[in-house]
C-alpha atoms as a PDB file:
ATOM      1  CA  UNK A   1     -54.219  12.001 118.705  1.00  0.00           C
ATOM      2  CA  UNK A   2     -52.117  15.156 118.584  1.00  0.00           C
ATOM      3  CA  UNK A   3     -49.223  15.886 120.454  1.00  0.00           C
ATOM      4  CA  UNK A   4     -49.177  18.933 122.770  1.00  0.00           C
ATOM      5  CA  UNK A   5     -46.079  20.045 121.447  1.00  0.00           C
ATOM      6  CA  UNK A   6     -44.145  20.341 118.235  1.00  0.00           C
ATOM      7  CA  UNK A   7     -40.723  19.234 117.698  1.00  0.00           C
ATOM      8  CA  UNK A   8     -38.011  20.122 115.391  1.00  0.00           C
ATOM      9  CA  UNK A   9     -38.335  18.303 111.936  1.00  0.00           C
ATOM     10  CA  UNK A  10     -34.725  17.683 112.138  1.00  0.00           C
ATOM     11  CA  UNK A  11     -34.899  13.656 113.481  1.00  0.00           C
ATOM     12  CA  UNK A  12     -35.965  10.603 111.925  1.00  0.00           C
ATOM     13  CA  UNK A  13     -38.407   9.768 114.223  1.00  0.00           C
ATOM     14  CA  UNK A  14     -39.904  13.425 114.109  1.00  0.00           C
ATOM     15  CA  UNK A  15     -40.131  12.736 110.552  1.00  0.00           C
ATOM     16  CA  UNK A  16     -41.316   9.187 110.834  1.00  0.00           C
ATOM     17  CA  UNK A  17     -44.637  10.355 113.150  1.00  0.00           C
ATOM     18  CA  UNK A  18     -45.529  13.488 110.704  1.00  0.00           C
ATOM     19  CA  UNK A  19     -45.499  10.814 107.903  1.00  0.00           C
ATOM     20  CA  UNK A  20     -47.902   8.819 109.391  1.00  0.00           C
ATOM     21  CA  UNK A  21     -49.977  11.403 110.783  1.00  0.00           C
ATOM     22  CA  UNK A  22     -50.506  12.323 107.162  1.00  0.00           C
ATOM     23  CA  UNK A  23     -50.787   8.525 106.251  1.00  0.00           C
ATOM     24  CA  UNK A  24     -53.612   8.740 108.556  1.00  0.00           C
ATOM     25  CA  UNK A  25     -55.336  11.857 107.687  1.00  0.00           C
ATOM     26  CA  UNK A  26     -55.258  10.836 103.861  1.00  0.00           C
ATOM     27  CA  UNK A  27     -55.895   6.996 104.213  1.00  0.00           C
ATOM     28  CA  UNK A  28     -52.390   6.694 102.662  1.00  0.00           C
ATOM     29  CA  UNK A  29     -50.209   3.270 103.192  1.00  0.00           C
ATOM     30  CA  UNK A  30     -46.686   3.037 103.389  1.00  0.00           C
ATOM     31  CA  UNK A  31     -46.579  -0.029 101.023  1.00  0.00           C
ATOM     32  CA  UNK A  32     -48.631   2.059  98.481  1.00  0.00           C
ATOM     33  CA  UNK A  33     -46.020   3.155  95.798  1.00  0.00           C
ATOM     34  CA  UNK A  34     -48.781   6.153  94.941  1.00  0.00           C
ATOM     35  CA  UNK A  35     -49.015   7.249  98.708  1.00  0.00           C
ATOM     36  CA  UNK A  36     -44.843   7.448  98.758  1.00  0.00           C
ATOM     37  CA  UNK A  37     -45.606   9.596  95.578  1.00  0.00           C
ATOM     38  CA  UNK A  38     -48.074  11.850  97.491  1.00  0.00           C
ATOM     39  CA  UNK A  39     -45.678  12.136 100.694  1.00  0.00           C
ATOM     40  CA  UNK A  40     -42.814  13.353  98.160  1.00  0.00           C
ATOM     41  CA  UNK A  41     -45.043  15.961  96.452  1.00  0.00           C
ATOM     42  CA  UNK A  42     -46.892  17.257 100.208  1.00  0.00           C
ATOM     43  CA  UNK A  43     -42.883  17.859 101.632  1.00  0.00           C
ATOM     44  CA  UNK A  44     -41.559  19.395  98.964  1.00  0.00           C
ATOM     45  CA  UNK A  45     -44.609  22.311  99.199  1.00  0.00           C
ATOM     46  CA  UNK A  46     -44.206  22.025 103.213  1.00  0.00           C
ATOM     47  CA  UNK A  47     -40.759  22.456 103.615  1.00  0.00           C
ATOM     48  CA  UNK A  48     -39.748  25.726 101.918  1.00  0.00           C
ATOM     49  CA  UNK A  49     -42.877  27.061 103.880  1.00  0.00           C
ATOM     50  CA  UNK A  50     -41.239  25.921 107.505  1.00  0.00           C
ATOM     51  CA  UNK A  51     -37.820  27.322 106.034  1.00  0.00           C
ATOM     52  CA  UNK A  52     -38.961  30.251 104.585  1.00  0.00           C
ATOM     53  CA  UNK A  53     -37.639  33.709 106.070  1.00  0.00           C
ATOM     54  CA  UNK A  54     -40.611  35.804 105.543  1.00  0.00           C
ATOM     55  CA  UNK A  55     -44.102  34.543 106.176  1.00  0.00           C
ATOM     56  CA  UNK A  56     -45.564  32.304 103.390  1.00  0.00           C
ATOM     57  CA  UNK A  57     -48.889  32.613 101.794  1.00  0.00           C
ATOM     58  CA  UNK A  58     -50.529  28.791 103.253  1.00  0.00           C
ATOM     59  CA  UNK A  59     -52.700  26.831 101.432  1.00  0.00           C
ATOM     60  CA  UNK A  60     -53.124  23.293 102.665  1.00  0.00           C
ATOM     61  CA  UNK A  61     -56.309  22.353 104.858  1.00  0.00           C
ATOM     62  CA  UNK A  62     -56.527  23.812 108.107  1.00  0.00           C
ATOM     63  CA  UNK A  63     -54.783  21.451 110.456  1.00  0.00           C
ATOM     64  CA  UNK A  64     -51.860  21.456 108.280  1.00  0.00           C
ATOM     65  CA  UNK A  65     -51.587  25.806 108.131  1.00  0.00           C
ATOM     66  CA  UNK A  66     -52.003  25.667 111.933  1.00  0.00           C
ATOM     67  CA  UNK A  67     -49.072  23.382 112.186  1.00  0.00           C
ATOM     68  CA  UNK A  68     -46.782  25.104 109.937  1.00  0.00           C
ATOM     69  CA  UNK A  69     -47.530  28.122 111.704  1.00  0.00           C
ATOM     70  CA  UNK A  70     -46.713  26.915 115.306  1.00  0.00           C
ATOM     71  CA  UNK A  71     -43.351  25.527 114.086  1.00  0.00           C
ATOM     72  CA  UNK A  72     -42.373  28.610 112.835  1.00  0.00           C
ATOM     73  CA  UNK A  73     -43.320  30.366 115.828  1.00  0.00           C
ATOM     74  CA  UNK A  74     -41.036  27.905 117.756  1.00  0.00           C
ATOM     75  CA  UNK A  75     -38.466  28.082 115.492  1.00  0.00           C
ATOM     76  CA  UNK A  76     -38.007  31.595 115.628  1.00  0.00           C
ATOM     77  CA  UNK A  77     -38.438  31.803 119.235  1.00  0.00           C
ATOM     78  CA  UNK A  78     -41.399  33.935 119.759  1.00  0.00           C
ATOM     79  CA  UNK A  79     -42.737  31.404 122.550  1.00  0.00           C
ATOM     80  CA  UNK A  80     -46.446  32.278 121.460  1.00  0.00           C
ATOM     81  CA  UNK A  81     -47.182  28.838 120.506  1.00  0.00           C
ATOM     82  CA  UNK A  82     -50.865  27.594 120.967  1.00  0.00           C
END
């Protein structure tokens, strides 16, 4: 289940629930030293992309583009988010 809103990535527990939302998605377990692997390699292409100043070029699946998107568009205040 989705949330209706996204929250800053800047708490653990914000952090925490995106982890295993992807956990979920990939049919990835915490206790699976090549899932932590995974995790390490996914945030380190996601993060520049939610940092970035100008708009990145996205290439993950869908669901993942649409959420880097609306936390952009939150983070920069335009208030457009769907």
């Amino acid at each position: 289940m989705m949330a209706a809103g996204v929250r800053p990535l800047t708490d653990r527990p914000t952090w925490q629930a995106l982890r295993r939302h992807y956990d979920e998605m990939r049919n990835v377990h915490s206790f699976d030293q090549w899932g932590v692997e995974l995790g390490k390699v996914l945030a380190q292409r996601i993060v520049p992309e939610l940092e970035s100043a100008g708009e990145p070029a996205l290439r993950h699946d869908g669901s993942t583009n649409a959420l880097i998107r609306r936390y952009r568009r939150q983070r920069l205040g335009s208030g457009s988010v769907t």
